[in-house]
PDB file of N, CA and C in Angstrom:
ATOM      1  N   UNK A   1     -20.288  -8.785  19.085  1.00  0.00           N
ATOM      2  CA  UNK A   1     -20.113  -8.343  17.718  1.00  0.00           C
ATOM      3  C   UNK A   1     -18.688  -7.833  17.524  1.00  0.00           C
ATOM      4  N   UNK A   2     -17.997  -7.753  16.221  1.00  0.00           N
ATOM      5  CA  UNK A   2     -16.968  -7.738  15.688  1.00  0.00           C
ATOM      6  C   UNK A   2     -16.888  -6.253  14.720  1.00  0.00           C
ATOM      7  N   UNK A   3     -15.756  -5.700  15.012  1.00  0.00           N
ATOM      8  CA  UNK A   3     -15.853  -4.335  13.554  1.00  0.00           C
ATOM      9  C   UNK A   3     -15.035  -5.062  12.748  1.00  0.00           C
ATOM     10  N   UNK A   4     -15.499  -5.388  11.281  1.00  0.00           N
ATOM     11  CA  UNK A   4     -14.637  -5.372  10.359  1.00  0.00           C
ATOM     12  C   UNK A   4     -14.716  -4.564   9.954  1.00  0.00           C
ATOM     13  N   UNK A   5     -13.091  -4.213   8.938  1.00  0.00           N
ATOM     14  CA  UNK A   5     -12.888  -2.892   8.085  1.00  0.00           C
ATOM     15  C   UNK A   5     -11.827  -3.785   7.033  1.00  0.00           C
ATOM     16  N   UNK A   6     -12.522  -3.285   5.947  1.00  0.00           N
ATOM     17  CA  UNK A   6     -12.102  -3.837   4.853  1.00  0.00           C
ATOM     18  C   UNK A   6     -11.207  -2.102   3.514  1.00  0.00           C
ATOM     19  N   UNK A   7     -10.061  -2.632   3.763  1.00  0.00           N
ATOM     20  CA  UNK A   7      -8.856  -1.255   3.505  1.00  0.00           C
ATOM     21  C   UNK A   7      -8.622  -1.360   1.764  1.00  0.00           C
ATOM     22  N   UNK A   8      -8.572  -0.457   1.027  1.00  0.00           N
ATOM     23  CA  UNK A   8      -8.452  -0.644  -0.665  1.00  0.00           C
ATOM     24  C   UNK A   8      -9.583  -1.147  -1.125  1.00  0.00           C
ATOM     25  N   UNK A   9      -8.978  -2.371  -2.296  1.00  0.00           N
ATOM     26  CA  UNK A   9      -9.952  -2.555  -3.112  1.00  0.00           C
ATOM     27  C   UNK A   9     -10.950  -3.901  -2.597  1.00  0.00           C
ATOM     28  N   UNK A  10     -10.256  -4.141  -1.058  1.00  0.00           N
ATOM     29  CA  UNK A  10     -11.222  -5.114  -0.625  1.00  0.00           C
ATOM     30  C   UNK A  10     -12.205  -4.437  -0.059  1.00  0.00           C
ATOM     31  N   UNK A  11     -12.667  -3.354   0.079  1.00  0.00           N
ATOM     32  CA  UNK A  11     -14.172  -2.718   0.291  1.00  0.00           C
ATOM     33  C   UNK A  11     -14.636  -2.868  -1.088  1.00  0.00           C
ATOM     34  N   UNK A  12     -13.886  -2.892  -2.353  1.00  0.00           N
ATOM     35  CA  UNK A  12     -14.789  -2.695  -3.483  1.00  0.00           C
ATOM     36  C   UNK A  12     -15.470  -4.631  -3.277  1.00  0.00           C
ATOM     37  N   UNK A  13     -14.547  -5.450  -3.234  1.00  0.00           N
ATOM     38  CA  UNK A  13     -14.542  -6.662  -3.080  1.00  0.00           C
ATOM     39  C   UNK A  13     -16.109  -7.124  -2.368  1.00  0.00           C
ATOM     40  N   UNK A  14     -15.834  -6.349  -0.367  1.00  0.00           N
ATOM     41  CA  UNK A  14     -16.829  -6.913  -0.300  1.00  0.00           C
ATOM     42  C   UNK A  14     -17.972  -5.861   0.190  1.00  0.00           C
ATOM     43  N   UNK A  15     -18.051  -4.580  -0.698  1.00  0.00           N
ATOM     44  CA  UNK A  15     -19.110  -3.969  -0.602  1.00  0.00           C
ATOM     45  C   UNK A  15     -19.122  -3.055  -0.090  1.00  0.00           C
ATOM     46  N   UNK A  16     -18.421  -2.710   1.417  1.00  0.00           N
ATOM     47  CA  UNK A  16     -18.429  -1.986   2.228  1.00  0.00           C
ATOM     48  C   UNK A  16     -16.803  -1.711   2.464  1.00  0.00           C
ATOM     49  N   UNK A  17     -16.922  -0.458   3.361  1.00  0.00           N
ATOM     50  CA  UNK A  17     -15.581  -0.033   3.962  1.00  0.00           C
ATOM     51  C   UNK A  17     -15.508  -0.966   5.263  1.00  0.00           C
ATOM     52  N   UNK A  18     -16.797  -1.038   6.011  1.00  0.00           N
ATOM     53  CA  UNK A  18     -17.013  -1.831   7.465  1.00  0.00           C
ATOM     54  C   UNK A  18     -18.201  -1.933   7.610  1.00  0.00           C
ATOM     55  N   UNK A  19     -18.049  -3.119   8.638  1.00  0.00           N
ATOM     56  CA  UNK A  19     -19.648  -3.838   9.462  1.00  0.00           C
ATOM     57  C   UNK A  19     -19.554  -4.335  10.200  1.00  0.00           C
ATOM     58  N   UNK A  20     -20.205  -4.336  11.203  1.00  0.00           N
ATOM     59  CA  UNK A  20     -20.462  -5.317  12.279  1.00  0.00           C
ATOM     60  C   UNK A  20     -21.121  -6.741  11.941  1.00  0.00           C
ATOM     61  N   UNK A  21     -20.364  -7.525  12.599  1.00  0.00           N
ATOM     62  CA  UNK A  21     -20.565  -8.806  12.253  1.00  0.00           C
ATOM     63  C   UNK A  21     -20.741  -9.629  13.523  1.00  0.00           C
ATOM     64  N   UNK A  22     -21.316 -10.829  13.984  1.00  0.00           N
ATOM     65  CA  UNK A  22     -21.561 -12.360  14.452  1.00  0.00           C
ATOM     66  C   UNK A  22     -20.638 -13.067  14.309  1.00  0.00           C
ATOM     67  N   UNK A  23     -19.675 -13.170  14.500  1.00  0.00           N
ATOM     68  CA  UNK A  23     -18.457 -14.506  14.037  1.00  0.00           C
ATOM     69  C   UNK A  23     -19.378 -15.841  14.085  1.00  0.00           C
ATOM     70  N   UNK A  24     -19.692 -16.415  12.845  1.00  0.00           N
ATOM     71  CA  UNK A  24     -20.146 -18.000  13.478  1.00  0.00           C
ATOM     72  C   UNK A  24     -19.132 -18.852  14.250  1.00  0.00           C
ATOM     73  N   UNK A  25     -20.397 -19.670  14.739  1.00  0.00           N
ATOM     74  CA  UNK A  25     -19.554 -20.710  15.550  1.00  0.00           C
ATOM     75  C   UNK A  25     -18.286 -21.255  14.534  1.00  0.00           C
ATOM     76  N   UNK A  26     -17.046 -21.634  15.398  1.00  0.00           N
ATOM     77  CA  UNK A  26     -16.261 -22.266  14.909  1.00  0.00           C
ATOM     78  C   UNK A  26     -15.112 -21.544  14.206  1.00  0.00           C
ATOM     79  N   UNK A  27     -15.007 -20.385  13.960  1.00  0.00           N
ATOM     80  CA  UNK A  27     -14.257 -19.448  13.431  1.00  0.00           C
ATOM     81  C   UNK A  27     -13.355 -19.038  15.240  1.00  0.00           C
ATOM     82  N   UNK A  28     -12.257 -19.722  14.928  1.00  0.00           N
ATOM     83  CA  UNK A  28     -11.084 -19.596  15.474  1.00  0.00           C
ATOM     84  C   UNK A  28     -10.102 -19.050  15.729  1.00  0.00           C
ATOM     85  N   UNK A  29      -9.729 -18.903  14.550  1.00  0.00           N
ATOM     86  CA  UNK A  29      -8.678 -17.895  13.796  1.00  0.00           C
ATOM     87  C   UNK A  29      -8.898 -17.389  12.673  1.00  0.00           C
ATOM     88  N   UNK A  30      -7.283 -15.781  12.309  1.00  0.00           N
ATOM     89  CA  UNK A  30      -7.497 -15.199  11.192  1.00  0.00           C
ATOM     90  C   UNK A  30      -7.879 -15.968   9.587  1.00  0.00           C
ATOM     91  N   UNK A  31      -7.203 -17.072   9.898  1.00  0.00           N
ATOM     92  CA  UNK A  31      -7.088 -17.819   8.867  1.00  0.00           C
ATOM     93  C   UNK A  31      -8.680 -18.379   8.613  1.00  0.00           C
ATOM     94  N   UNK A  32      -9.706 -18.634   9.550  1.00  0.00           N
ATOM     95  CA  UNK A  32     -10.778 -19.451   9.553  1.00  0.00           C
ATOM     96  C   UNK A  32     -12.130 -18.050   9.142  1.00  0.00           C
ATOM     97  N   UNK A  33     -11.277 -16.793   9.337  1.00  0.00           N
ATOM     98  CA  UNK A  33     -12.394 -15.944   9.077  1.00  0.00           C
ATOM     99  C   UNK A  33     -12.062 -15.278   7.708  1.00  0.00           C
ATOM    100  N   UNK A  34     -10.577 -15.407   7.175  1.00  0.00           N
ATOM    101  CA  UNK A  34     -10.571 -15.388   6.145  1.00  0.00           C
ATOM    102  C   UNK A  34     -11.142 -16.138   4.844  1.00  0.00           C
ATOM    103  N   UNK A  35     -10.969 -17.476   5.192  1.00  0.00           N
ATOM    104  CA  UNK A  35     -11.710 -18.585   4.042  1.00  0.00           C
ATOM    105  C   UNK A  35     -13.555 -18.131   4.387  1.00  0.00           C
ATOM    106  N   UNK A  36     -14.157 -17.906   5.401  1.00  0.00           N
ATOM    107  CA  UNK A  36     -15.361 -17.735   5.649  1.00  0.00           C
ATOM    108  C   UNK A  36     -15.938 -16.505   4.869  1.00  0.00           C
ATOM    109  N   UNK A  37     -15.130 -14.912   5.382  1.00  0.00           N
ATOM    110  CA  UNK A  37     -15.562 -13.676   4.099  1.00  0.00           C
ATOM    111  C   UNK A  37     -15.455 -14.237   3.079  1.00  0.00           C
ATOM    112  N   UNK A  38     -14.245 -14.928   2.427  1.00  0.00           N
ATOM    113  CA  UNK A  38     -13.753 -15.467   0.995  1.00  0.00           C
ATOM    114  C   UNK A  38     -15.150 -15.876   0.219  1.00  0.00           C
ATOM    115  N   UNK A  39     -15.121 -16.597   1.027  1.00  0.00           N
ATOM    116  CA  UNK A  39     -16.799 -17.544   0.664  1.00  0.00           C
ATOM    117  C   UNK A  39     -17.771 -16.612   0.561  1.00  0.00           C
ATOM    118  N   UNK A  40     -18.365 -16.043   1.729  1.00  0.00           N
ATOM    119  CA  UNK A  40     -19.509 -15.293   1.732  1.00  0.00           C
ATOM    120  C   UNK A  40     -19.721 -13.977   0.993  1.00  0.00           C
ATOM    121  N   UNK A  41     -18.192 -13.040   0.494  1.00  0.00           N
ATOM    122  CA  UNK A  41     -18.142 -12.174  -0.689  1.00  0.00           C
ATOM    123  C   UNK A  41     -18.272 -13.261  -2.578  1.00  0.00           C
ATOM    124  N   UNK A  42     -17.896 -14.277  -2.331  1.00  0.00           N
ATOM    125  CA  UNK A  42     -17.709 -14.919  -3.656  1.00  0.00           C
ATOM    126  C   UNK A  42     -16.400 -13.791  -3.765  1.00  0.00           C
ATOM    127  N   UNK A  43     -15.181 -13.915  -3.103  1.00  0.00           N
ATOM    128  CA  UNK A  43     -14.266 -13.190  -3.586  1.00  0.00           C
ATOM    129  C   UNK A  43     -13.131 -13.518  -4.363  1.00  0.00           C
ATOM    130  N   UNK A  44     -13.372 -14.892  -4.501  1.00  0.00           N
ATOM    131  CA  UNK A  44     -12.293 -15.531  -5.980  1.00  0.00           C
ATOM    132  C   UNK A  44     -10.716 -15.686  -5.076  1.00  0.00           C
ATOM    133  N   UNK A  45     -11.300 -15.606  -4.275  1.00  0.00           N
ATOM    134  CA  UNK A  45      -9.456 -16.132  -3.559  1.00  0.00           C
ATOM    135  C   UNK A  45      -8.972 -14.357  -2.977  1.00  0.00           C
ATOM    136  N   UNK A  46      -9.554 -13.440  -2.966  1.00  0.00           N
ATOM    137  CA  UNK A  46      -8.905 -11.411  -3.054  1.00  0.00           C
ATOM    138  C   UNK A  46      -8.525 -11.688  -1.285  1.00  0.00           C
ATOM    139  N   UNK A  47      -9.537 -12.587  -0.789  1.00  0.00           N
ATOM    140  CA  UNK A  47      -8.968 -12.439   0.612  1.00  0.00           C
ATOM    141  C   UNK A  47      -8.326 -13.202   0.941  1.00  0.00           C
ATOM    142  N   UNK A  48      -7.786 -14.552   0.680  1.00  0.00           N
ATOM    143  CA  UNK A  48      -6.692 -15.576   0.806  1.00  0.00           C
ATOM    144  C   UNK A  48      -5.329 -14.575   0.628  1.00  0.00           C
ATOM    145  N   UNK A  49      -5.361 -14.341  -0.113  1.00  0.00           N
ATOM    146  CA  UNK A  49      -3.932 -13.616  -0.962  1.00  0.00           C
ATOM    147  C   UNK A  49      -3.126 -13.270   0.383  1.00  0.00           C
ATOM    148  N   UNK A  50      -1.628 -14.110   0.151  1.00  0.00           N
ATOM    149  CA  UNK A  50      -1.117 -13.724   1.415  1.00  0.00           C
ATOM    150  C   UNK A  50      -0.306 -12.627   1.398  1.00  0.00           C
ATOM    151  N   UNK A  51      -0.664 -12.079   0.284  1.00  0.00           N
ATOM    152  CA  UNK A  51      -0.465 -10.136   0.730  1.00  0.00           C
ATOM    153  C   UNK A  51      -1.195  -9.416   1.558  1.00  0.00           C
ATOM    154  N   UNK A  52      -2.420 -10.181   1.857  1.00  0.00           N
ATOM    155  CA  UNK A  52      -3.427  -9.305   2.628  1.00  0.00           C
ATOM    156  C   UNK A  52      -3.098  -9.529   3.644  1.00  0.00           C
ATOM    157  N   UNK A  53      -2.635  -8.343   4.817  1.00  0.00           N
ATOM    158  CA  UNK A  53      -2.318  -8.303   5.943  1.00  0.00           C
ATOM    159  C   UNK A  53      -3.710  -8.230   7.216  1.00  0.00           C
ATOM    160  N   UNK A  54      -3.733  -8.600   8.054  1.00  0.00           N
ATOM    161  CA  UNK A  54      -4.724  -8.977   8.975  1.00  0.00           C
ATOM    162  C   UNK A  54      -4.713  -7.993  10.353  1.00  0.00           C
ATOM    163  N   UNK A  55      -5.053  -7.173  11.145  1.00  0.00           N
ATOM    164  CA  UNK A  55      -5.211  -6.576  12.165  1.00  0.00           C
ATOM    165  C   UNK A  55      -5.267  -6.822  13.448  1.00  0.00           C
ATOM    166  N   UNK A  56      -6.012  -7.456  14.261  1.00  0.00           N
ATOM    167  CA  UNK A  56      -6.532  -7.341  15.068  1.00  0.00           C
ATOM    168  C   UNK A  56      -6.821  -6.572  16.113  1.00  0.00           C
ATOM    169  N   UNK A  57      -7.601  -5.490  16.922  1.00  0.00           N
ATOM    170  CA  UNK A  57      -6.902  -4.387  17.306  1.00  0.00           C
ATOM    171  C   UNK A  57      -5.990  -3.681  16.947  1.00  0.00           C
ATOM    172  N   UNK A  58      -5.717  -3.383  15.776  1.00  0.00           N
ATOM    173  CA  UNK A  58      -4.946  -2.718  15.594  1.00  0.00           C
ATOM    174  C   UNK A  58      -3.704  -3.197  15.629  1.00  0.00           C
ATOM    175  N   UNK A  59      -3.468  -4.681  15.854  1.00  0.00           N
ATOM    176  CA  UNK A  59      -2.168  -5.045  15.315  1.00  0.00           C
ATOM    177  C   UNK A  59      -1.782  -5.482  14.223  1.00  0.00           C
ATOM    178  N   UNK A  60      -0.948  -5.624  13.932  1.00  0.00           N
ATOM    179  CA  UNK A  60      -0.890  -6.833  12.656  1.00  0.00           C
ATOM    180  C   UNK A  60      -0.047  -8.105  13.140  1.00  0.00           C
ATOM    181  N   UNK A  61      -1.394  -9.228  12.967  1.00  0.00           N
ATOM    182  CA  UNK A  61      -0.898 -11.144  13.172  1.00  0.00           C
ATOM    183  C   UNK A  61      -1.185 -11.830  12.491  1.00  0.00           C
ATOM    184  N   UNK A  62      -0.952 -12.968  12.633  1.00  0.00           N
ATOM    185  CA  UNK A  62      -0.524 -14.108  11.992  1.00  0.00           C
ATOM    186  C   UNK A  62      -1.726 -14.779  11.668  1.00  0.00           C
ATOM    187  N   UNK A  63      -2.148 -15.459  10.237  1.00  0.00           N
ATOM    188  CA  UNK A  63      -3.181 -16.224  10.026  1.00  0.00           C
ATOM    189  C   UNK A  63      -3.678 -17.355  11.201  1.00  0.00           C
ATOM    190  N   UNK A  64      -2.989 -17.617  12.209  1.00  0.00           N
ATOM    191  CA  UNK A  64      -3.008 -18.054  13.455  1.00  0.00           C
ATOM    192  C   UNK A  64      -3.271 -17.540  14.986  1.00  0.00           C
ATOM    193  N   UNK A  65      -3.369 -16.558  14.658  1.00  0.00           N
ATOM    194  CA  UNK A  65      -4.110 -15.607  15.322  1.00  0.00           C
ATOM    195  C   UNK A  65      -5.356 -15.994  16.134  1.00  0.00           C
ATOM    196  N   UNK A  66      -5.734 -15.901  17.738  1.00  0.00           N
ATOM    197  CA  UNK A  66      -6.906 -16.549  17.724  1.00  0.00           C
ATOM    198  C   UNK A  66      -8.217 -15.395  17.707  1.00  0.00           C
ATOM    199  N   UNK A  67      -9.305 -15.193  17.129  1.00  0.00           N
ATOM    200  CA  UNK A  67     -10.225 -13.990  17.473  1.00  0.00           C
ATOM    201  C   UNK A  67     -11.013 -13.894  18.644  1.00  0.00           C
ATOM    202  N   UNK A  68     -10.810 -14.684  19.423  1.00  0.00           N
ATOM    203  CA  UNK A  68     -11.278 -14.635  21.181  1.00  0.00           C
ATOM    204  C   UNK A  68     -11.621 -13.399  21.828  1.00  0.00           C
ATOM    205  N   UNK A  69     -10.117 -12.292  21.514  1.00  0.00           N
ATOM    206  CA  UNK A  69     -10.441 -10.731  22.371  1.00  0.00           C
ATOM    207  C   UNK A  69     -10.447 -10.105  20.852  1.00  0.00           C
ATOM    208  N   UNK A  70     -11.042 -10.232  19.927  1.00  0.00           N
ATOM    209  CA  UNK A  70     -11.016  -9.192  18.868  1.00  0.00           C
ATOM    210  C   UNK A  70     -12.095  -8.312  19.106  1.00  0.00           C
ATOM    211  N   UNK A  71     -11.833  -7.144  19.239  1.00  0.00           N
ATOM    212  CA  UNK A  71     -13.365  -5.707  19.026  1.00  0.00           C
ATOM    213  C   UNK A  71     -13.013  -5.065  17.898  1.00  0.00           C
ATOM    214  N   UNK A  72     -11.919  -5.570  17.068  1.00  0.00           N
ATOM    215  CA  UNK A  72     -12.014  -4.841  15.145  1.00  0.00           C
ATOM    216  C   UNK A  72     -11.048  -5.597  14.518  1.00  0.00           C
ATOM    217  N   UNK A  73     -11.225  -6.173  13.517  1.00  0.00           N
ATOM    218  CA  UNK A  73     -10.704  -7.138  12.480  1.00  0.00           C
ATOM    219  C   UNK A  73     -10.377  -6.091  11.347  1.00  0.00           C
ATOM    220  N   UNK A  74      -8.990  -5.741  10.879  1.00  0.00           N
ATOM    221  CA  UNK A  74      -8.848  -4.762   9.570  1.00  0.00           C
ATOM    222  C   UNK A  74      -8.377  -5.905   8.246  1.00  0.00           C
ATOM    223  N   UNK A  75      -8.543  -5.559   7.526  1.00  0.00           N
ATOM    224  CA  UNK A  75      -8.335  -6.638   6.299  1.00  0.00           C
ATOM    225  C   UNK A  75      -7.358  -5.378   5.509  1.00  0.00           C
ATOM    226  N   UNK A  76      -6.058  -5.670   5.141  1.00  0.00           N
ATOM    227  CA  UNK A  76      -5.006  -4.243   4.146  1.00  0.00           C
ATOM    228  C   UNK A  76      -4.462  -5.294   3.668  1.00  0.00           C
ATOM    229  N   UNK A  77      -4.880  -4.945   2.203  1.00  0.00           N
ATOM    230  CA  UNK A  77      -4.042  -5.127   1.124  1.00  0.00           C
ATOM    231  C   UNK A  77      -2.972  -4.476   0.862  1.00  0.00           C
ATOM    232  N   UNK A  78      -2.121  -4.761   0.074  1.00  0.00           N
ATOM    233  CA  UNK A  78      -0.728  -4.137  -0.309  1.00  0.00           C
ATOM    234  C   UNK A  78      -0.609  -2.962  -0.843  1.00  0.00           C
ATOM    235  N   UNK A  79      -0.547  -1.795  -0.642  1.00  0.00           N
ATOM    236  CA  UNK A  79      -0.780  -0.790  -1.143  1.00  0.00           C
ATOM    237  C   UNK A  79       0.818  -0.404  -2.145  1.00  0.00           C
ATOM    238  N   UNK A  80       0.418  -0.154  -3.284  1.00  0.00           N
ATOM    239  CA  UNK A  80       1.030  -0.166  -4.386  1.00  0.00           C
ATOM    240  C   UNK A  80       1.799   1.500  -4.584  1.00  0.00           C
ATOM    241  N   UNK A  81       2.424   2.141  -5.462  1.00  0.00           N
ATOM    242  CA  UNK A  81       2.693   3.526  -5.763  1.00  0.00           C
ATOM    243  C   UNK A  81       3.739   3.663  -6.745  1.00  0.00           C
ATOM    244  N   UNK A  82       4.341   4.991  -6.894  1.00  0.00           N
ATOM    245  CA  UNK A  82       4.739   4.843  -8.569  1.00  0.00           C
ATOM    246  C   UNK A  82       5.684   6.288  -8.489  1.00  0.00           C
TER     247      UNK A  82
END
């Protein structure tokens, strides 16, 4: 199992702040688990957006990224201010 954490208004997006998840088969990379939430929130493209920065452990990589050793997936949007 996987921690996602979903940062801003992508918890409003997909419901939660975090969850444990199953990666299905075939989900490879950041990029392959992005189009997959995309889908499974009906999120209109909020997680494509290549403002949204990606984690893995606590890093931040590349939509190419593979999720092989992931134990937490963070999803951060662009945080805005004024």
């Amino acid at each position: 199992m996987v921690k996602v954490i979903y940062f801003g208004r992508l918890s409003d997006v997909s419901g939660t702040s975090e969850e444990m998840l199953d990666l299905p088969q075939g989900l490879e990379t950041t990029s392959d688990l992005r189009h997959w939430l995309d889908i499974r929130f009906e999120a209109n493209g909020a997680l494509l957006e290549p403002t949204v920065r990606v984690a893995i452990n606590s890093e931040i990589v590349l939509d190419t990224s593979s999720l092989d050793d992931a134990n937490e997936i963070a999803f951060m949007p662009p945080v805005g201010g004024g």
